[in-house]
C-alpha atoms as a PDB file:
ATOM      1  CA  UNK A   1      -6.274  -8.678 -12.123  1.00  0.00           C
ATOM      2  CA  UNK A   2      -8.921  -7.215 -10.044  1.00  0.00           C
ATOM      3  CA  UNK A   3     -11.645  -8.267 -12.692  1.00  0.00           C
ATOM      4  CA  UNK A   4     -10.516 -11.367 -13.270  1.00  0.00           C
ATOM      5  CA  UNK A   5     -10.576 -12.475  -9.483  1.00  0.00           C
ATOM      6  CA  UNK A   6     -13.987 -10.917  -9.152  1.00  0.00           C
ATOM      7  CA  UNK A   7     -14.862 -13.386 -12.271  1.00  0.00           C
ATOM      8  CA  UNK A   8     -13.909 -16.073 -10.526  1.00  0.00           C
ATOM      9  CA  UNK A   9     -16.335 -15.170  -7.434  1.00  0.00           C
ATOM     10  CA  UNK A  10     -13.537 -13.570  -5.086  1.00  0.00           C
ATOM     11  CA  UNK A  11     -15.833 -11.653  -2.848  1.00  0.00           C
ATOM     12  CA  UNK A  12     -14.397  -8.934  -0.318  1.00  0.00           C
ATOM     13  CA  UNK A  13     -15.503  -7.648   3.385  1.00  0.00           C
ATOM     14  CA  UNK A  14     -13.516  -4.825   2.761  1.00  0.00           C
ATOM     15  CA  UNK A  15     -15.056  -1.233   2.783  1.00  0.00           C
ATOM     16  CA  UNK A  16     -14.450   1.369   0.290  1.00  0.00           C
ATOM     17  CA  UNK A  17     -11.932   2.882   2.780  1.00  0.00           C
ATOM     18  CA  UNK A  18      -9.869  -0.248   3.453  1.00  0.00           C
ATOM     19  CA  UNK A  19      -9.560  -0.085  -0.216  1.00  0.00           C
ATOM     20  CA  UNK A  20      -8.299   3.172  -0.440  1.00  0.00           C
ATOM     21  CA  UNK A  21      -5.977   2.422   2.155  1.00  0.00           C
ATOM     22  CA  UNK A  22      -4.294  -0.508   0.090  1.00  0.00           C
ATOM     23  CA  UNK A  23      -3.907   1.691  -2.665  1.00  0.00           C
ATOM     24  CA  UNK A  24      -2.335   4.233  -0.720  1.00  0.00           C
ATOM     25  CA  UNK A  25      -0.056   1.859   0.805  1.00  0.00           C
ATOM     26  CA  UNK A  26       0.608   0.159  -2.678  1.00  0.00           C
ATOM     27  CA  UNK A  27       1.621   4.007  -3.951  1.00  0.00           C
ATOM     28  CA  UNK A  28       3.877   4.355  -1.367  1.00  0.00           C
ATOM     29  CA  UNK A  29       5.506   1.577  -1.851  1.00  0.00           C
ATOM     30  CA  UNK A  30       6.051   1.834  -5.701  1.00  0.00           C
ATOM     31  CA  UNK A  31       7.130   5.854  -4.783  1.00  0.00           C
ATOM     32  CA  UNK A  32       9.825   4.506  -2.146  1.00  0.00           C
ATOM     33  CA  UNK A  33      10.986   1.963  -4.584  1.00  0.00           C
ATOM     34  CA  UNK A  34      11.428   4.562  -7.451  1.00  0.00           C
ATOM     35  CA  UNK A  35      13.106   6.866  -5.172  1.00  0.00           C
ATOM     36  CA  UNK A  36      15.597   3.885  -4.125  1.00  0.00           C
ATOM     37  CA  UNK A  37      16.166   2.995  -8.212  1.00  0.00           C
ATOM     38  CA  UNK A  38      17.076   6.472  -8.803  1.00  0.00           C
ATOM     39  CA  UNK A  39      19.607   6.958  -5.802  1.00  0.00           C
ATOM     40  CA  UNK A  40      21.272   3.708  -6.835  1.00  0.00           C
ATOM     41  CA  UNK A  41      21.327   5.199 -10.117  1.00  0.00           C
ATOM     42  CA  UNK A  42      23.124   7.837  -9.289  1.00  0.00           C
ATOM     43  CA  UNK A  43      25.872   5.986  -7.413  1.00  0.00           C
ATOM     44  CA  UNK A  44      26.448   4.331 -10.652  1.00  0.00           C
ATOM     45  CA  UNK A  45      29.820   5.675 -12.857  1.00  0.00           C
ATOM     46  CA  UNK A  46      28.396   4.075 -15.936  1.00  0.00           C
ATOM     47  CA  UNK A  47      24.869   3.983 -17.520  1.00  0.00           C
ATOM     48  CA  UNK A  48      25.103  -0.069 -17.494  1.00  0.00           C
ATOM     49  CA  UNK A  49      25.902   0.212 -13.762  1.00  0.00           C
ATOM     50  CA  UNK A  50      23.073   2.693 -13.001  1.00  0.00           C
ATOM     51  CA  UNK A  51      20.756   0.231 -15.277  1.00  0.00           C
ATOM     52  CA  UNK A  52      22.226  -2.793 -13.353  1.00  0.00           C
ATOM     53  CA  UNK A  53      21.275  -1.675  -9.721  1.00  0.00           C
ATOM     54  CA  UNK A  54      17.924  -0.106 -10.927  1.00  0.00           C
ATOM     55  CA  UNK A  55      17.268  -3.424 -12.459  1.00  0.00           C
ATOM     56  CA  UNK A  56      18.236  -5.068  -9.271  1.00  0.00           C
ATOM     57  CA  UNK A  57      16.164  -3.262  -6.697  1.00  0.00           C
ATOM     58  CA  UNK A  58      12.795  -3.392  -8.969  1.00  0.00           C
ATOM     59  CA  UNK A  59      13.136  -7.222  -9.732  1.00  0.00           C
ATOM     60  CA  UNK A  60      13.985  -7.794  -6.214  1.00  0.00           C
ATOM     61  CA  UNK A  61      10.528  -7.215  -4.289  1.00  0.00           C
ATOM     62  CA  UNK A  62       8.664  -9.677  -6.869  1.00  0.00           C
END
């Protein structure tokens, strides 16, 4: 996605720190989203239940 913007002449002011920082940030939030998937997932009784709420809580953010 990144390439393809840049393609199309998107241009940043951001440094190479404020970048890192995004990613970071971006990390974190995928981490705290897996770590959410697999508690639901173990509050399931069934595997269609734990695949249910982990399907749930990843779809839901997007």
């Amino acid at each position: 996605m990144v390439g393809v913007s840049l393609l199309m002449g998107f241009r940043t002011s951001a440094n190479v720190l404020q970048w890192l920082a995004v990613i970071g940030l971006v990390g974190l939030f995928i981490l705290a989203i897996s770590w959410v998937s697999a508690a639901l997932g173990l509050l399931a009784s069934t595997p269609d239940g734990a695949s249910g709420y982990t399907f749930a809580s990843c779809s839901c953010p997007t």
